[in-house]
PDB file of N, CA and C in Angstrom:
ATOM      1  N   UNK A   1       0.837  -1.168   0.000  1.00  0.00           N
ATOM      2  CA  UNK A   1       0.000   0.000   0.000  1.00  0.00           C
ATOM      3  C   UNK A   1       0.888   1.240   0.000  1.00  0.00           C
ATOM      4  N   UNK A   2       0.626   2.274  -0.954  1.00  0.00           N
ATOM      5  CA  UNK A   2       1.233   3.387  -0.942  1.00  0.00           C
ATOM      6  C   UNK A   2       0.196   4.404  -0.488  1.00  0.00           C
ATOM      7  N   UNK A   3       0.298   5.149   0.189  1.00  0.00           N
ATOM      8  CA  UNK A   3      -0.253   6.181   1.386  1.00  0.00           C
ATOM      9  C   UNK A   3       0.431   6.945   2.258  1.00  0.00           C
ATOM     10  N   UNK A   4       0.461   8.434   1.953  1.00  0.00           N
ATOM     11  CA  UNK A   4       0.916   9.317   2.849  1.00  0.00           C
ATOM     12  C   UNK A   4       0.161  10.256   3.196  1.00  0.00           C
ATOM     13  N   UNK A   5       0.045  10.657   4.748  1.00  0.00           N
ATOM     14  CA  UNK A   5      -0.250  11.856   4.720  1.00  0.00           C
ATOM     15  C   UNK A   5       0.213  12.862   5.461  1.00  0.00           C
ATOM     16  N   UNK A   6       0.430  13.979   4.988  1.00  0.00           N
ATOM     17  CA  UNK A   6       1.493  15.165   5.952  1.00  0.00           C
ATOM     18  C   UNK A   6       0.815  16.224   5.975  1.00  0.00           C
ATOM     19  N   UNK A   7       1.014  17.008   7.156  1.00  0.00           N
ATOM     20  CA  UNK A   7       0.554  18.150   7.534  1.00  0.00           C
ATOM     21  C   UNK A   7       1.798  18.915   7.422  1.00  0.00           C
ATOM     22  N   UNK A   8       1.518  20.379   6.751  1.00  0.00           N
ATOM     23  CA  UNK A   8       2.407  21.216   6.951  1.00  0.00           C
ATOM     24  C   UNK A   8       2.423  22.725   6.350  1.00  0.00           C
ATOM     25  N   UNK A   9       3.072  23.110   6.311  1.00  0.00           N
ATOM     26  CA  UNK A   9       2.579  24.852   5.120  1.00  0.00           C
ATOM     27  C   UNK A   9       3.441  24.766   4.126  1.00  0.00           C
ATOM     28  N   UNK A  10       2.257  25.329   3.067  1.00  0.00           N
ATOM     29  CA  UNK A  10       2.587  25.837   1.723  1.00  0.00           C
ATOM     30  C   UNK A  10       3.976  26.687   1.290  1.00  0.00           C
ATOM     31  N   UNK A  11       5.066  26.666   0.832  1.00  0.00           N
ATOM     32  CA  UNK A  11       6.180  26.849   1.119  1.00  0.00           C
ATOM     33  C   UNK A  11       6.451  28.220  -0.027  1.00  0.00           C
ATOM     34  N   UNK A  12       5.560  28.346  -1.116  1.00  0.00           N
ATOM     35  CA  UNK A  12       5.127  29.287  -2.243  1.00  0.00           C
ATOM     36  C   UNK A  12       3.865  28.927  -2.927  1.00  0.00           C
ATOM     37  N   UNK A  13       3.352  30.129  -3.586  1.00  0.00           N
ATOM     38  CA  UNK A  13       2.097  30.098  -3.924  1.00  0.00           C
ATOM     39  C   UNK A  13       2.285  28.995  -4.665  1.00  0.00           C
ATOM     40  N   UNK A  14       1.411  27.900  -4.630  1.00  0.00           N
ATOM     41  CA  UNK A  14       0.976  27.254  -5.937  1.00  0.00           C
ATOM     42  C   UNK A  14       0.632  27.598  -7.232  1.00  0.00           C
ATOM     43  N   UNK A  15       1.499  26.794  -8.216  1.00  0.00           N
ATOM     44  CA  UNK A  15       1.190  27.118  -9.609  1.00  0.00           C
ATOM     45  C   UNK A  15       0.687  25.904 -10.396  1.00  0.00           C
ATOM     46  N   UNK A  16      -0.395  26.927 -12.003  1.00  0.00           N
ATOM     47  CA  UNK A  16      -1.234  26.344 -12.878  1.00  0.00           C
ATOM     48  C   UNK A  16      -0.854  25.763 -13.675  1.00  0.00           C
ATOM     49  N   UNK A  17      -1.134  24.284 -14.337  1.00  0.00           N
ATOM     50  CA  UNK A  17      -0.472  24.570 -15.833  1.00  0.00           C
ATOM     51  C   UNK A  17      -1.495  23.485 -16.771  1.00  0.00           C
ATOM     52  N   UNK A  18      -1.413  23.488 -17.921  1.00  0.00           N
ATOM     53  CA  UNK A  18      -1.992  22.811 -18.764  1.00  0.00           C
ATOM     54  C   UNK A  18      -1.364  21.822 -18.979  1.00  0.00           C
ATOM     55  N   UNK A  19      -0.796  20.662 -19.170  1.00  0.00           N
ATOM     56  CA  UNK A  19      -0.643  19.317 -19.613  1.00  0.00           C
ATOM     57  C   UNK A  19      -0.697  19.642 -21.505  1.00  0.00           C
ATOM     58  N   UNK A  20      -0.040  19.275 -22.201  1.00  0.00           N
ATOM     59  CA  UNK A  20      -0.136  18.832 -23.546  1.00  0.00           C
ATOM     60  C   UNK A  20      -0.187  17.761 -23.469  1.00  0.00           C
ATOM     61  N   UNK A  21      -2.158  17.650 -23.679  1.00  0.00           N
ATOM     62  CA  UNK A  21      -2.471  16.364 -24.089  1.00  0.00           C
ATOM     63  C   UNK A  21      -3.733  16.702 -24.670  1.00  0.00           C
ATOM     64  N   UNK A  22      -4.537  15.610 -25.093  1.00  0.00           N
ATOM     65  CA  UNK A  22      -5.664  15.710 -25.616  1.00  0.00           C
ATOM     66  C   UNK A  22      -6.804  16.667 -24.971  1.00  0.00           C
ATOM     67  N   UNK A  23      -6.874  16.009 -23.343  1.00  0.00           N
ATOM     68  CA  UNK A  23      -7.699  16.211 -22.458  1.00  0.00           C
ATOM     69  C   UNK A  23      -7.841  17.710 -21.983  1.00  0.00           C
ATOM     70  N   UNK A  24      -6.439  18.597 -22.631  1.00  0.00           N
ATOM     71  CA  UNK A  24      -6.453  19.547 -21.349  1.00  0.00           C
ATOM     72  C   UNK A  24      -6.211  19.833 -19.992  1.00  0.00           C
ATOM     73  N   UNK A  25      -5.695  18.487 -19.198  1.00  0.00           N
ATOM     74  CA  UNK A  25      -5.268  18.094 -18.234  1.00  0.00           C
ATOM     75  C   UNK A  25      -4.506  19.045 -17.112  1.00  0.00           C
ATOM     76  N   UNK A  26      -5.540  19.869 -16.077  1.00  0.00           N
ATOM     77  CA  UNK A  26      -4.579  20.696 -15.220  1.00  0.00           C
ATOM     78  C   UNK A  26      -3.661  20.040 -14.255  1.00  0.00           C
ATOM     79  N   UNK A  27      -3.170  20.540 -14.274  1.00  0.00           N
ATOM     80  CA  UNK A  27      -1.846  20.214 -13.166  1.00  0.00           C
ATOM     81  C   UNK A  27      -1.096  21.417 -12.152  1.00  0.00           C
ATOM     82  N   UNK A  28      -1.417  20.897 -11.091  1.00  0.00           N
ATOM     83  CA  UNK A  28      -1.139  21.888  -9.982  1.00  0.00           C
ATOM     84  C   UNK A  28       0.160  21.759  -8.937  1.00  0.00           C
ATOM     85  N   UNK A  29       1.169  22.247  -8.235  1.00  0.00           N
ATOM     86  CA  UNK A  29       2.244  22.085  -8.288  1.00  0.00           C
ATOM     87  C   UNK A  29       2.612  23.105  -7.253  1.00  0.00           C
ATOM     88  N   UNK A  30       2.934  22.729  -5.995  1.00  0.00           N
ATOM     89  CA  UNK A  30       3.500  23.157  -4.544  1.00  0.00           C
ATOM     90  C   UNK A  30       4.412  22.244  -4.086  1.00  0.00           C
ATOM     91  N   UNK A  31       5.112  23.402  -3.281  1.00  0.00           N
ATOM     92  CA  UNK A  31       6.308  22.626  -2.241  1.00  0.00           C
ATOM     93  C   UNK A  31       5.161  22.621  -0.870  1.00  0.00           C
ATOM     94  N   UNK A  32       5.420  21.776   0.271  1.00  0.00           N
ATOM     95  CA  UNK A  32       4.628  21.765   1.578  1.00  0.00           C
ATOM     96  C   UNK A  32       5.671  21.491   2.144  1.00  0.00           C
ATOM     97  N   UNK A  33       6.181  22.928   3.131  1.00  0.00           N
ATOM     98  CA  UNK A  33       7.118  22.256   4.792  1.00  0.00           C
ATOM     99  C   UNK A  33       6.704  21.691   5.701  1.00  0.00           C
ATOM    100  N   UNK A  34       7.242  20.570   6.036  1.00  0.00           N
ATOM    101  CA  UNK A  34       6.724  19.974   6.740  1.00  0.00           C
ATOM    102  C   UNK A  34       7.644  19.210   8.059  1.00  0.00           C
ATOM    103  N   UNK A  35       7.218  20.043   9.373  1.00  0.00           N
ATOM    104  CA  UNK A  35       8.415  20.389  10.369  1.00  0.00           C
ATOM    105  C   UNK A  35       8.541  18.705  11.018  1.00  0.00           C
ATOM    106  N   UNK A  36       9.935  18.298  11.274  1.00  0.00           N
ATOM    107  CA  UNK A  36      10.408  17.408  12.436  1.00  0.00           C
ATOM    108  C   UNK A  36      10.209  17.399  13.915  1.00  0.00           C
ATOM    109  N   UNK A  37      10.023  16.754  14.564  1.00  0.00           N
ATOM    110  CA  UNK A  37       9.720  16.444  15.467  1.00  0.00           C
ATOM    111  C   UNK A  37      10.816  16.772  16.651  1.00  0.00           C
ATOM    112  N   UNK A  38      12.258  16.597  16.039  1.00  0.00           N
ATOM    113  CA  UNK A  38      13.336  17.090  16.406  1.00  0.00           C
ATOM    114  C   UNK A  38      14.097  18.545  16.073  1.00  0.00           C
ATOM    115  N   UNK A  39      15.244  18.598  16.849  1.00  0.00           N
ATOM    116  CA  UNK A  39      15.780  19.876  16.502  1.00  0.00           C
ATOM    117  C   UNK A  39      17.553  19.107  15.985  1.00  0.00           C
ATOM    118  N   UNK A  40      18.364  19.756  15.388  1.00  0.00           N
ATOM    119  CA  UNK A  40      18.939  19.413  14.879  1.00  0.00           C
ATOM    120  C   UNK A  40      20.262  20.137  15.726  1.00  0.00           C
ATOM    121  N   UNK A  41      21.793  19.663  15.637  1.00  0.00           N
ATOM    122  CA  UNK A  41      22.965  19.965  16.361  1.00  0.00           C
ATOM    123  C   UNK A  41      22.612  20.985  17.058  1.00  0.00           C
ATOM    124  N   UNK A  42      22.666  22.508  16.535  1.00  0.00           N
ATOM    125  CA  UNK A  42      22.802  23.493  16.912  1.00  0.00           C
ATOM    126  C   UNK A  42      21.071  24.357  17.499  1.00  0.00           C
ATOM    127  N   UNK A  43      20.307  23.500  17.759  1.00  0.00           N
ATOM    128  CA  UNK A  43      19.307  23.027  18.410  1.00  0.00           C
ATOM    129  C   UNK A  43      18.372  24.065  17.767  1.00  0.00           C
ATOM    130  N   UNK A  44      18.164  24.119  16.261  1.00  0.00           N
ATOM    131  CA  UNK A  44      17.502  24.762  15.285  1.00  0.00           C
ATOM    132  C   UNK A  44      16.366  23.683  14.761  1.00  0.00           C
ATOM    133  N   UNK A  45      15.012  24.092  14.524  1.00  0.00           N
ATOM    134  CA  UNK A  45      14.129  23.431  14.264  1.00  0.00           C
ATOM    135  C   UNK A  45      14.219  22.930  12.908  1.00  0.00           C
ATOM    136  N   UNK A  46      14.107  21.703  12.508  1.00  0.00           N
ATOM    137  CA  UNK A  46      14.154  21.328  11.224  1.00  0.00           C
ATOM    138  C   UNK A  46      13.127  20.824  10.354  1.00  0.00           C
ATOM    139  N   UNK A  47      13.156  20.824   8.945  1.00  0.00           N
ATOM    140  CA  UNK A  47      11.607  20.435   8.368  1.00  0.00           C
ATOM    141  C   UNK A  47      12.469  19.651   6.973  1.00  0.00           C
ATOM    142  N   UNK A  48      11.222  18.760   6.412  1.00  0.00           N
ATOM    143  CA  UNK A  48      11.263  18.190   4.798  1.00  0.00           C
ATOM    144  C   UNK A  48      10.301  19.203   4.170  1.00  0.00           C
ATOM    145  N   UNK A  49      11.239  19.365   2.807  1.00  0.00           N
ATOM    146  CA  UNK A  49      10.471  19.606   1.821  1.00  0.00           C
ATOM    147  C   UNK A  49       9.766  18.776   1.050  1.00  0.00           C
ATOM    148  N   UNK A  50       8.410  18.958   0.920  1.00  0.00           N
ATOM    149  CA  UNK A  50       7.841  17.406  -0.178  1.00  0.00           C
ATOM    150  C   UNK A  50       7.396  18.084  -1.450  1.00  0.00           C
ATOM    151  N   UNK A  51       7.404  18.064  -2.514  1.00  0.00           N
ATOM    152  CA  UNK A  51       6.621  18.501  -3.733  1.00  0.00           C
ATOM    153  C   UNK A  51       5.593  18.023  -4.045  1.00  0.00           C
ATOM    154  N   UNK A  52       4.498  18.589  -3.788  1.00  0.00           N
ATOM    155  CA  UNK A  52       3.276  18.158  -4.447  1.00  0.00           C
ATOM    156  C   UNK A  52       3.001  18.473  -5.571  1.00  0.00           C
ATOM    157  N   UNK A  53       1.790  17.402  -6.394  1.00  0.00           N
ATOM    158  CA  UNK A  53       1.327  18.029  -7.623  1.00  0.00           C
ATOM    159  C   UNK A  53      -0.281  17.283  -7.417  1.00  0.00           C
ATOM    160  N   UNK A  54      -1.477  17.980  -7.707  1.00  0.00           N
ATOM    161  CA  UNK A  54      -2.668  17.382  -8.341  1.00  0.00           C
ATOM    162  C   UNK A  54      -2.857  17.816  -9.585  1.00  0.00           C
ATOM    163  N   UNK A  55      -3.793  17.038  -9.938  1.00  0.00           N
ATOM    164  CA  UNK A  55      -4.183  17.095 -11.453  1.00  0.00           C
ATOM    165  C   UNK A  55      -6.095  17.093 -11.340  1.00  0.00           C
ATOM    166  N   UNK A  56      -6.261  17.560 -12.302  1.00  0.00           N
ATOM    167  CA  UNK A  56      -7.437  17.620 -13.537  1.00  0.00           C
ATOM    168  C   UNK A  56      -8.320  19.072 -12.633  1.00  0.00           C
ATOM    169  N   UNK A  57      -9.571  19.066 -12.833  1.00  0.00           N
ATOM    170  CA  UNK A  57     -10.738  19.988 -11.550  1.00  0.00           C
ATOM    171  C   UNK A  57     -10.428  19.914 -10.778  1.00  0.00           C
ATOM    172  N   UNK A  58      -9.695  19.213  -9.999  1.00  0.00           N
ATOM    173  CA  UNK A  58      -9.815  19.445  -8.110  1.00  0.00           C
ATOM    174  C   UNK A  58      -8.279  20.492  -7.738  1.00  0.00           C
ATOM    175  N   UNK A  59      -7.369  20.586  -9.478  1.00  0.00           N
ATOM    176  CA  UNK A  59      -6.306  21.424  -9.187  1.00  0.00           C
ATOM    177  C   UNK A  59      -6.641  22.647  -9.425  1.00  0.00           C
ATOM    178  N   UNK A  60      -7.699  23.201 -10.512  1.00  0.00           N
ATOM    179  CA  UNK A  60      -7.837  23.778 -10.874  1.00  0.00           C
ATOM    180  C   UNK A  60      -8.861  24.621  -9.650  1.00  0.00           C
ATOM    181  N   UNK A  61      -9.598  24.284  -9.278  1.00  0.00           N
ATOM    182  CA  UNK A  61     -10.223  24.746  -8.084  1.00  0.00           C
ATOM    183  C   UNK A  61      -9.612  25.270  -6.804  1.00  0.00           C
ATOM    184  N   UNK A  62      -8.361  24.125  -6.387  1.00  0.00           N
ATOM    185  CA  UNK A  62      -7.506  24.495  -5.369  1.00  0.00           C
ATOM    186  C   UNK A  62      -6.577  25.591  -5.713  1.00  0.00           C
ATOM    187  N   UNK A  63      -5.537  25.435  -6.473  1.00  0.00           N
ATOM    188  CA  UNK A  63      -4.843  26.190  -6.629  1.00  0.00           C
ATOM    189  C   UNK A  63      -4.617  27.694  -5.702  1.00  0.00           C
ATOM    190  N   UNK A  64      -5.860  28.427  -6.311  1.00  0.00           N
ATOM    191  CA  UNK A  64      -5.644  29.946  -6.259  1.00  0.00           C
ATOM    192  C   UNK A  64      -5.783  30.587  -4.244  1.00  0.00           C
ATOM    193  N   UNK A  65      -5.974  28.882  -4.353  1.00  0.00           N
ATOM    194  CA  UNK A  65      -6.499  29.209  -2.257  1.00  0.00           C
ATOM    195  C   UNK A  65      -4.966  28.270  -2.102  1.00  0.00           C
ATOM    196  N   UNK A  66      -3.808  27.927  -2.776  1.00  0.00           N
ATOM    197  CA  UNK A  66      -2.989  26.860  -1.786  1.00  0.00           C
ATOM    198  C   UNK A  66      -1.826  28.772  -2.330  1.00  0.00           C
ATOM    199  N   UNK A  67      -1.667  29.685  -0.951  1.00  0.00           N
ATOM    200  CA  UNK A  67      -1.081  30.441  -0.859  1.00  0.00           C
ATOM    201  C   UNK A  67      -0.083  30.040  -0.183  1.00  0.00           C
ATOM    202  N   UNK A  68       1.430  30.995  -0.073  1.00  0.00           N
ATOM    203  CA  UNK A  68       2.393  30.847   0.860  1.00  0.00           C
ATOM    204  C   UNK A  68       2.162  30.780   2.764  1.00  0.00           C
ATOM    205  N   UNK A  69       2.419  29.633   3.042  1.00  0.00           N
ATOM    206  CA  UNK A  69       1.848  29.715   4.696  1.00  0.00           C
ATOM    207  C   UNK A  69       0.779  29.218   5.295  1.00  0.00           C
ATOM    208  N   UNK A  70      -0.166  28.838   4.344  1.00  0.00           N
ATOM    209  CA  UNK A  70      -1.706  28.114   4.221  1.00  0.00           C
ATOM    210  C   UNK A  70      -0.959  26.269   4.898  1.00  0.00           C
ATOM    211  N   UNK A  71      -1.548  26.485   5.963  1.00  0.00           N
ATOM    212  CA  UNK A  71      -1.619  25.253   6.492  1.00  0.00           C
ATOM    213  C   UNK A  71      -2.404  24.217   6.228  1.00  0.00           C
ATOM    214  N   UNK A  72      -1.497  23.000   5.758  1.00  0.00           N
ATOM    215  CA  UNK A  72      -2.826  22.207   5.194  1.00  0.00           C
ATOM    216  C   UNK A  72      -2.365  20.297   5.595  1.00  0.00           C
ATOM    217  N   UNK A  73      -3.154  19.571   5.515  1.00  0.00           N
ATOM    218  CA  UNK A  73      -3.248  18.158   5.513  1.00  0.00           C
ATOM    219  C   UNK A  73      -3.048  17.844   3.880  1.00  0.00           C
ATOM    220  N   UNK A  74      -2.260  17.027   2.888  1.00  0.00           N
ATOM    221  CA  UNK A  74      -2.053  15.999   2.219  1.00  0.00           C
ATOM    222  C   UNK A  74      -2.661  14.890   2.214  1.00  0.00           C
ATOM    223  N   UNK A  75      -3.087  14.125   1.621  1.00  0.00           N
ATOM    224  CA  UNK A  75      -3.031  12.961   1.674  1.00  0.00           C
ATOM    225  C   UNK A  75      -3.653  12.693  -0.089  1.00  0.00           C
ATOM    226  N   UNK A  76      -2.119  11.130   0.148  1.00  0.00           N
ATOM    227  CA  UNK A  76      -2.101  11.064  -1.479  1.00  0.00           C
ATOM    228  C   UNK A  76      -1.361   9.671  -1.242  1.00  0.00           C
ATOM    229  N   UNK A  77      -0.554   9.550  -2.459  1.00  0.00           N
ATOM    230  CA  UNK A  77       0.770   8.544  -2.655  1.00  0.00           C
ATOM    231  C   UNK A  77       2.163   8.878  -3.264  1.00  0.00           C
ATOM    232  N   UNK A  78       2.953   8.496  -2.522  1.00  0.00           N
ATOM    233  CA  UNK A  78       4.225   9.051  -3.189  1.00  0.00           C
ATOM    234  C   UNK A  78       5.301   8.394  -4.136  1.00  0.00           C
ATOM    235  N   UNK A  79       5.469   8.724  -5.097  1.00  0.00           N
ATOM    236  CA  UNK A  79       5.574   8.689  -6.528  1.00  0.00           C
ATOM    237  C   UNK A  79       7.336   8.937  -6.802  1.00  0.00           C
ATOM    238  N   UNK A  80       8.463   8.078  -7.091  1.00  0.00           N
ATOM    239  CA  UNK A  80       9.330   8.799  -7.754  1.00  0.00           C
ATOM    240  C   UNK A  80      10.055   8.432  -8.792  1.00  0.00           C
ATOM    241  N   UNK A  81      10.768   9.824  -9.545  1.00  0.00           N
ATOM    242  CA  UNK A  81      11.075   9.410 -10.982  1.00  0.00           C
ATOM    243  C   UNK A  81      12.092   9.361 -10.747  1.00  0.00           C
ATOM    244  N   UNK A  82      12.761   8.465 -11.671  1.00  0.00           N
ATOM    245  CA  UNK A  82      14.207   8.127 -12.006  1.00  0.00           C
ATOM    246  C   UNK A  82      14.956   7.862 -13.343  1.00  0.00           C
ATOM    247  N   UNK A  83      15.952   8.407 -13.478  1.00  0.00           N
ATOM    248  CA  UNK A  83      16.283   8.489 -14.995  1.00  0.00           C
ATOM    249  C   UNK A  83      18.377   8.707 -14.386  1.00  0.00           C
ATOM    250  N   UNK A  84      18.879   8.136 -15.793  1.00  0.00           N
ATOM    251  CA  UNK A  84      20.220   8.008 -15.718  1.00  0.00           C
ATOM    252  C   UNK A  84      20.548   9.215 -16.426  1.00  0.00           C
ATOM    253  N   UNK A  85      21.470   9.995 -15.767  1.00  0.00           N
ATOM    254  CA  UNK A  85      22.006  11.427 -16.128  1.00  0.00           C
ATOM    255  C   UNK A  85      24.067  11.115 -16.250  1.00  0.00           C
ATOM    256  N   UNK A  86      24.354  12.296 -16.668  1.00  0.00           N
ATOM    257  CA  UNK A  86      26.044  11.734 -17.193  1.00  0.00           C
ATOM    258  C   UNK A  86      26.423  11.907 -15.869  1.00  0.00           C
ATOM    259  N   UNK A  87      25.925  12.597 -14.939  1.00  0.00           N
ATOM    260  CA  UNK A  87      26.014  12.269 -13.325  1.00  0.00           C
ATOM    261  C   UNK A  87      25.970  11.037 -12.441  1.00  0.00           C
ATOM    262  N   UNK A  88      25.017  10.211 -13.423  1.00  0.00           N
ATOM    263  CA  UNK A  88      24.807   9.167 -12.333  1.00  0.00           C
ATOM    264  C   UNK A  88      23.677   8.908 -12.283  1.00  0.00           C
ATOM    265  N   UNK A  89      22.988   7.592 -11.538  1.00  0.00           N
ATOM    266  CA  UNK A  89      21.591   7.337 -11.664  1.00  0.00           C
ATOM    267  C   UNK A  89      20.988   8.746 -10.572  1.00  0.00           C
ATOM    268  N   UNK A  90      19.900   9.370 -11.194  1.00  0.00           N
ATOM    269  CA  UNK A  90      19.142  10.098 -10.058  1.00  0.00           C
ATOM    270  C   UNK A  90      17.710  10.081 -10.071  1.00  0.00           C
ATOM    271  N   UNK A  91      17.326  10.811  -8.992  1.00  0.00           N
ATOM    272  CA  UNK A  91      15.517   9.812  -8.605  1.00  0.00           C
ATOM    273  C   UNK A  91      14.952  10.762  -7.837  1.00  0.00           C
ATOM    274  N   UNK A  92      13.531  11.422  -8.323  1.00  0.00           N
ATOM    275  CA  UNK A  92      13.255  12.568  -7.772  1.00  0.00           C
ATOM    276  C   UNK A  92      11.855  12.372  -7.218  1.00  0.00           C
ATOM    277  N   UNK A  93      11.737  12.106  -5.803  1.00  0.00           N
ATOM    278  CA  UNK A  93      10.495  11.804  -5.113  1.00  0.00           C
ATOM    279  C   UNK A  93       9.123  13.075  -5.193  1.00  0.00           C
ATOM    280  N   UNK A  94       8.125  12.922  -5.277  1.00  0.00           N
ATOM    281  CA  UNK A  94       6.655  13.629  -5.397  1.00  0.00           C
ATOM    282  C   UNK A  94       5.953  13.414  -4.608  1.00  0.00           C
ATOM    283  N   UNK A  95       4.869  13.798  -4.503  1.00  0.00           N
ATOM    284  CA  UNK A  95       3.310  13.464  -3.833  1.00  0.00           C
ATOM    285  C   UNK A  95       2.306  13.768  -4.639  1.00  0.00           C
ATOM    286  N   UNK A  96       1.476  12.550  -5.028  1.00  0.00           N
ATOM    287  CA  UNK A  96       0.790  12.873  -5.829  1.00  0.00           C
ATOM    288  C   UNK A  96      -0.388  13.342  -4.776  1.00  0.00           C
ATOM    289  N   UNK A  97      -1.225  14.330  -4.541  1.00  0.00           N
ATOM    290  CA  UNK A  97      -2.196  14.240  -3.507  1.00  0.00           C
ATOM    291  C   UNK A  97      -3.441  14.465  -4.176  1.00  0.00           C
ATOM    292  N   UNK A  98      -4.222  13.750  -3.493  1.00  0.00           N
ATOM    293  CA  UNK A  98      -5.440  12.801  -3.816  1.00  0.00           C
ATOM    294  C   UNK A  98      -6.627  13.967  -3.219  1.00  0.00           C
ATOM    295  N   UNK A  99      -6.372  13.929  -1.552  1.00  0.00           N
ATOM    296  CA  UNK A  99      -7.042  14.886  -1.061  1.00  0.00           C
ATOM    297  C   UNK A  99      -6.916  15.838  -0.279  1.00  0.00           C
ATOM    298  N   UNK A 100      -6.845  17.456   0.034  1.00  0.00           N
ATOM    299  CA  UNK A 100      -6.461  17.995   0.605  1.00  0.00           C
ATOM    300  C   UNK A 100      -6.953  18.797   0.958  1.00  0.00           C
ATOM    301  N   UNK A 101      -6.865  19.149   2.583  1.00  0.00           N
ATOM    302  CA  UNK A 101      -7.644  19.621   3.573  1.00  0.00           C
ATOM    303  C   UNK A 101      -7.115  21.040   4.295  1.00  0.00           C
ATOM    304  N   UNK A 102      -7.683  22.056   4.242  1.00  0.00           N
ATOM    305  CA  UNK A 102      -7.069  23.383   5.047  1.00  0.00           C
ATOM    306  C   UNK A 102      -7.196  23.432   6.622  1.00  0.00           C
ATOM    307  N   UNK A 103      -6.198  23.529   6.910  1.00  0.00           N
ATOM    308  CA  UNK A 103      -6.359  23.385   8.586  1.00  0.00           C
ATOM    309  C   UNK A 103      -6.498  24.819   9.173  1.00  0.00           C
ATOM    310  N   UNK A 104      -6.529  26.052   8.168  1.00  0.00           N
ATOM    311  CA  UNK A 104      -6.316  27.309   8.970  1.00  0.00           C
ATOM    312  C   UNK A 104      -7.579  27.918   7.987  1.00  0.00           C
ATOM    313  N   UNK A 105      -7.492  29.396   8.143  1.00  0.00           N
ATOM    314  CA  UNK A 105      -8.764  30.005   7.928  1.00  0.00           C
ATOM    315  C   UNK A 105      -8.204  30.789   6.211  1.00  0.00           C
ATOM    316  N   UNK A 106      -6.693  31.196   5.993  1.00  0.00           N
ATOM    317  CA  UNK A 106      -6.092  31.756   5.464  1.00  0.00           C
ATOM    318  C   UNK A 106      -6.582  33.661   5.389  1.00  0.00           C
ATOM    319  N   UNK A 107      -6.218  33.688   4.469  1.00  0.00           N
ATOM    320  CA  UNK A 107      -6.089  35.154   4.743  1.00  0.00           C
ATOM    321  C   UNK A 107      -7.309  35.928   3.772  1.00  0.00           C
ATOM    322  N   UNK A 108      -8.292  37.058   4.651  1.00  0.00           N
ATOM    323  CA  UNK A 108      -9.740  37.233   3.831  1.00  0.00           C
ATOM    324  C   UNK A 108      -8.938  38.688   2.492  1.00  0.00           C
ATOM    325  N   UNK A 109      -9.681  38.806   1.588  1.00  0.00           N
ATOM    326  CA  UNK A 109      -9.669  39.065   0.605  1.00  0.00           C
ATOM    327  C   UNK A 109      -9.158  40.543   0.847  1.00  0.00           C
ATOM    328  N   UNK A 110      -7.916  41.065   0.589  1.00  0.00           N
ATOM    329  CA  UNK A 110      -7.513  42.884   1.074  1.00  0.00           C
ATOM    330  C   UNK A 110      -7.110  42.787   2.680  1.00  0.00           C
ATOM    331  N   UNK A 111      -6.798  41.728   2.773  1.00  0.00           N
ATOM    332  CA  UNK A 111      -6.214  42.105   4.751  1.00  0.00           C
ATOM    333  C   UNK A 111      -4.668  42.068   4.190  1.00  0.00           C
ATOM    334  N   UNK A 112      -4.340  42.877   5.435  1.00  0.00           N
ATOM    335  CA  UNK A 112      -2.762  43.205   5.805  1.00  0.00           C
ATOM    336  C   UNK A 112      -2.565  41.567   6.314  1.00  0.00           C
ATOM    337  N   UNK A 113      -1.451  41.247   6.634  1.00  0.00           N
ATOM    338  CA  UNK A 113      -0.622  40.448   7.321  1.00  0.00           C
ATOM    339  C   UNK A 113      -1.484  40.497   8.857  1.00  0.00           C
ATOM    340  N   UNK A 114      -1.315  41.628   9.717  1.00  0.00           N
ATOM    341  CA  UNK A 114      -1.272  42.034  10.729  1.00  0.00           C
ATOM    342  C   UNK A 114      -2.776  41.891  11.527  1.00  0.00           C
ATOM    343  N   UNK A 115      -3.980  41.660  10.363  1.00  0.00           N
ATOM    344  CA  UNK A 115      -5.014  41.243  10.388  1.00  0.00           C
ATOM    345  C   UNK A 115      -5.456  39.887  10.821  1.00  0.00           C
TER     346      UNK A 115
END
């Protein structure tokens, strides 16, 4: 079974894109930080970066609400590509997410920060 799910914030606005394919196929595309449990040597808090992507209506809908800092739940499967480069074999892990949930209120339409 492949299944993940992570809580964490939106790391930059999410971006749109079209797919070249028949369908028109959106595809949607965020980093999510997502903090450790630990602190690291110099007793600084540490986090993973994960890359998300959804696809078709449910990206196209989300998108314009997955802002920088928007706290959110994941849940999907994680996916990675691999291909031989004159470097060496390399392999670049994803999340495909399936469904995703806002844990905060985000920010109303013309507010400051400070709001």
């Amino acid at each position: 079974m492949n299944h993940v799910v992570l809580i964490g914030r939106v790391v930059r606005d999410a971006t749109l894109e079209t797919l070249p394919n028949d369908r028109q196929t959106k595809k949607g595309s965020f980093r999510l930080a997502v903090d450790r449990d630990y602190q690291n040597g110099s007793g600084e808090s540490t986090a993973d970066f994960f890359p998300v992507t959804l696809f078709g209506g449910g990206a196209e809908k989300l998108v314009p609400y997955l802002s920088k800092g928007r706290l959110l739940a994941v849940s999907g499967s994680m996916h990675i590509d691999s291909w031989n480069s004159e470097e060496g074999y390399k392999s670049f892990p994803w999340v495909k997410a399936d469904r995703i949930k806002f844990l905060d209120r985000g920010k109303k339409e013309g507010a400051s920060e400070e709001d």
